[in-house]
C-alpha atoms as a PDB file:
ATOM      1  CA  UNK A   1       0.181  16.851   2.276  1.00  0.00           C
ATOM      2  CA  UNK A   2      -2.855  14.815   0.970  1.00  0.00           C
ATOM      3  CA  UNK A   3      -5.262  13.631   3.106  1.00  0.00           C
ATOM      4  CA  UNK A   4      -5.470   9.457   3.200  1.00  0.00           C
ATOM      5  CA  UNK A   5      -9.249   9.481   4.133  1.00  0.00           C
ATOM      6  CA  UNK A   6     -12.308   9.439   1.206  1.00  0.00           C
ATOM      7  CA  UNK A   7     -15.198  11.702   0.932  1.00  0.00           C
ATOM      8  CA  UNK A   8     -18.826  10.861   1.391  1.00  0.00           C
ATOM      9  CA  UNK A   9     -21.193  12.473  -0.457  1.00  0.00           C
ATOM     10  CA  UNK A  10     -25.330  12.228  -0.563  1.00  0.00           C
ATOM     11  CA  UNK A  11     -27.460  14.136  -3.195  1.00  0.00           C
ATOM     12  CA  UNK A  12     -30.705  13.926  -4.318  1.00  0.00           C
ATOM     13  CA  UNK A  13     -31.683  12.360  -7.770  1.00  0.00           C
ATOM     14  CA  UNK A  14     -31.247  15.584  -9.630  1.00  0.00           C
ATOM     15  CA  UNK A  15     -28.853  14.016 -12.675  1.00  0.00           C
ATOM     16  CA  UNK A  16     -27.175  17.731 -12.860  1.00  0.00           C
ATOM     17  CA  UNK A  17     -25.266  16.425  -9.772  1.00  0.00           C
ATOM     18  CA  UNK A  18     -23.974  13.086 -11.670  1.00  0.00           C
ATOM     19  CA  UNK A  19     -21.382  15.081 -14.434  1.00  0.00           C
ATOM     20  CA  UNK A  20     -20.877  18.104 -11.347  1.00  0.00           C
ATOM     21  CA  UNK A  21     -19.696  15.292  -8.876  1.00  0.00           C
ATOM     22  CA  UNK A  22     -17.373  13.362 -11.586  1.00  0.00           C
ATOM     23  CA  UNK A  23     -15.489  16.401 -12.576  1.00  0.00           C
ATOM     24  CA  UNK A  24     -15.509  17.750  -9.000  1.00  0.00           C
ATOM     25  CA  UNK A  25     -14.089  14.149  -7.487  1.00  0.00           C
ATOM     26  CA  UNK A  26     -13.346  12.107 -10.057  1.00  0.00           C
ATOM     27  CA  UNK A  27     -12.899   9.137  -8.465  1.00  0.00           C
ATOM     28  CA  UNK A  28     -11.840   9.839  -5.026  1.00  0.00           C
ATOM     29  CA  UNK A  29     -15.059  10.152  -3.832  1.00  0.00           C
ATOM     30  CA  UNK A  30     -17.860   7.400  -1.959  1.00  0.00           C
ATOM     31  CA  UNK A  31     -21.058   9.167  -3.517  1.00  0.00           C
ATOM     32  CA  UNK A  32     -24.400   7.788  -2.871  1.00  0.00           C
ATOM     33  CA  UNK A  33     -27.831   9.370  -4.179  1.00  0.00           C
ATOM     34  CA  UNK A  34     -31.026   9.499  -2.263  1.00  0.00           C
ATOM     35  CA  UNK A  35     -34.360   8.847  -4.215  1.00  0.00           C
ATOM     36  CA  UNK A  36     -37.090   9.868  -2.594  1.00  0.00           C
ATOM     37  CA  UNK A  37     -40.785   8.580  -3.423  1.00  0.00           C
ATOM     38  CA  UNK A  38     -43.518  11.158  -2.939  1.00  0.00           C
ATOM     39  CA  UNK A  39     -47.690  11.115  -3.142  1.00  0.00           C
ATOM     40  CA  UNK A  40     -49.680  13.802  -3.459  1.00  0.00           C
ATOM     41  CA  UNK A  41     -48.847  17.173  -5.475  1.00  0.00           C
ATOM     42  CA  UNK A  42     -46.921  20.101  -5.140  1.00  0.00           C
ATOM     43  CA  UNK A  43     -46.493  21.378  -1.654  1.00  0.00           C
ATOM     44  CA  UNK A  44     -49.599  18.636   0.080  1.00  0.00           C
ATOM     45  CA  UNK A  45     -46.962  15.836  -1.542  1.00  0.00           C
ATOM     46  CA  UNK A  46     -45.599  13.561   1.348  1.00  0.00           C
ATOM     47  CA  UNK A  47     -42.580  11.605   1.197  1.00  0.00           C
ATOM     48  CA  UNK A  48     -43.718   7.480   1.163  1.00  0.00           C
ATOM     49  CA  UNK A  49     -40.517   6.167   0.956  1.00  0.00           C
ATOM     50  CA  UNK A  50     -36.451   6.283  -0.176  1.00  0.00           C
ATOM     51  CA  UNK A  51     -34.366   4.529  -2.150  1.00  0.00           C
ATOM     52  CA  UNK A  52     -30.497   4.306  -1.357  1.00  0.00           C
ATOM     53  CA  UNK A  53     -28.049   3.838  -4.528  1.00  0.00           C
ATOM     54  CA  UNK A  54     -24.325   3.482  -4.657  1.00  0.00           C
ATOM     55  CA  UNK A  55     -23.072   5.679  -7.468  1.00  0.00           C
ATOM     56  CA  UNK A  56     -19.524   5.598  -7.293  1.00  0.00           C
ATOM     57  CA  UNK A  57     -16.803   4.533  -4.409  1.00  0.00           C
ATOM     58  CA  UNK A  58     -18.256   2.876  -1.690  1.00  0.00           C
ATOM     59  CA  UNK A  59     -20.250   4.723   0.326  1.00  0.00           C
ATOM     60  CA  UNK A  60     -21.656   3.567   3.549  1.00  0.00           C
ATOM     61  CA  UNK A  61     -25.881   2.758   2.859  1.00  0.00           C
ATOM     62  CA  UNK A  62     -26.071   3.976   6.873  1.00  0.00           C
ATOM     63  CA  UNK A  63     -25.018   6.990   6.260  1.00  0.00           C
ATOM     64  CA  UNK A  64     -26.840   8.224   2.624  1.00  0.00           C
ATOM     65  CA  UNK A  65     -28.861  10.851   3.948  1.00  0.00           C
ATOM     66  CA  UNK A  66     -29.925  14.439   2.908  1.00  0.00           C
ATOM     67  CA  UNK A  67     -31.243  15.170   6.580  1.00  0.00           C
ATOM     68  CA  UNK A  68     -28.015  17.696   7.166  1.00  0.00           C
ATOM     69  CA  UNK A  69     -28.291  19.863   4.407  1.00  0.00           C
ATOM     70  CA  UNK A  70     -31.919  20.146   4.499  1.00  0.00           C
ATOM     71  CA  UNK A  71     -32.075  21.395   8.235  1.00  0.00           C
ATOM     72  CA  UNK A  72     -29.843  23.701   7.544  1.00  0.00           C
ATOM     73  CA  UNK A  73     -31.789  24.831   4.861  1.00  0.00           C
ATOM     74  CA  UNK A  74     -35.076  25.030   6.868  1.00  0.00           C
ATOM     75  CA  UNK A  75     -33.058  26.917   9.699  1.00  0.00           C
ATOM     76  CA  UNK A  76     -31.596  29.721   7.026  1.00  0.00           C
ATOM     77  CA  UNK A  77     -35.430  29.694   5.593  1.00  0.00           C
ATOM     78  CA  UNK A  78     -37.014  30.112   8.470  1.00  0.00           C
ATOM     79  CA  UNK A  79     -34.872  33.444   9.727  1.00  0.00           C
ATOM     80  CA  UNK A  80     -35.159  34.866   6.560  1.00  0.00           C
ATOM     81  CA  UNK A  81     -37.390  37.969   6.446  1.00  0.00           C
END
C-alpha cells in the first residue's frame, strides 16, 4: 500500500543535497533549502539572517527549518565523551 501523503524535506545550501534528493525522491517530494547568512569567521561567525527557497514540490515556507536536526545534533554532541 502507498502512502497518499508527500514528504517535506529542509536542507541546508550544501548543492551535494540537490542530485542526493532528486534520485532519492524524484519528484514526490516538497523540498525546501535553508540559506543561512553569517558574519564573522569560523566558529565567532553569527547567523544574521535566512533565506527560504522552494526547490521542488511545494513545500510549506512555515515549516523550512533545520532547527530539528540540529538539536539533535547538539544533544548527541554534547554526550559524547
Amino acid at each position: 500500500m502507498v502512502c497518499g501523503c508527500r514528504t517535506q524535506l529542509t536542507t541546508d545550501q550544501l548543492k551535494i543535497y540537490l542530485p542526493a534528493v532528486d534520485l532519492a525522491f524524484e519528484s514526490r517530494v516538497d523540498y525546501g533549502m535553508l540559506q543561512k547568512y553569517y558574519a564573522g569567521e569560523g566558529t565567532q561567525s553569527e547567523c544574521i539572517g535566512v533565506k527560504k527557497i522552494e526547490v521542488t514540490g511545494s513545500p510549506e515556507l512555515k515549516h523550512i527549518s533545520t532547527s530539528f536536526v540540529e538539536r539533535a545534533n547538539l544533544t548527541i554532541t554534547s554526550k559524547a565523551p
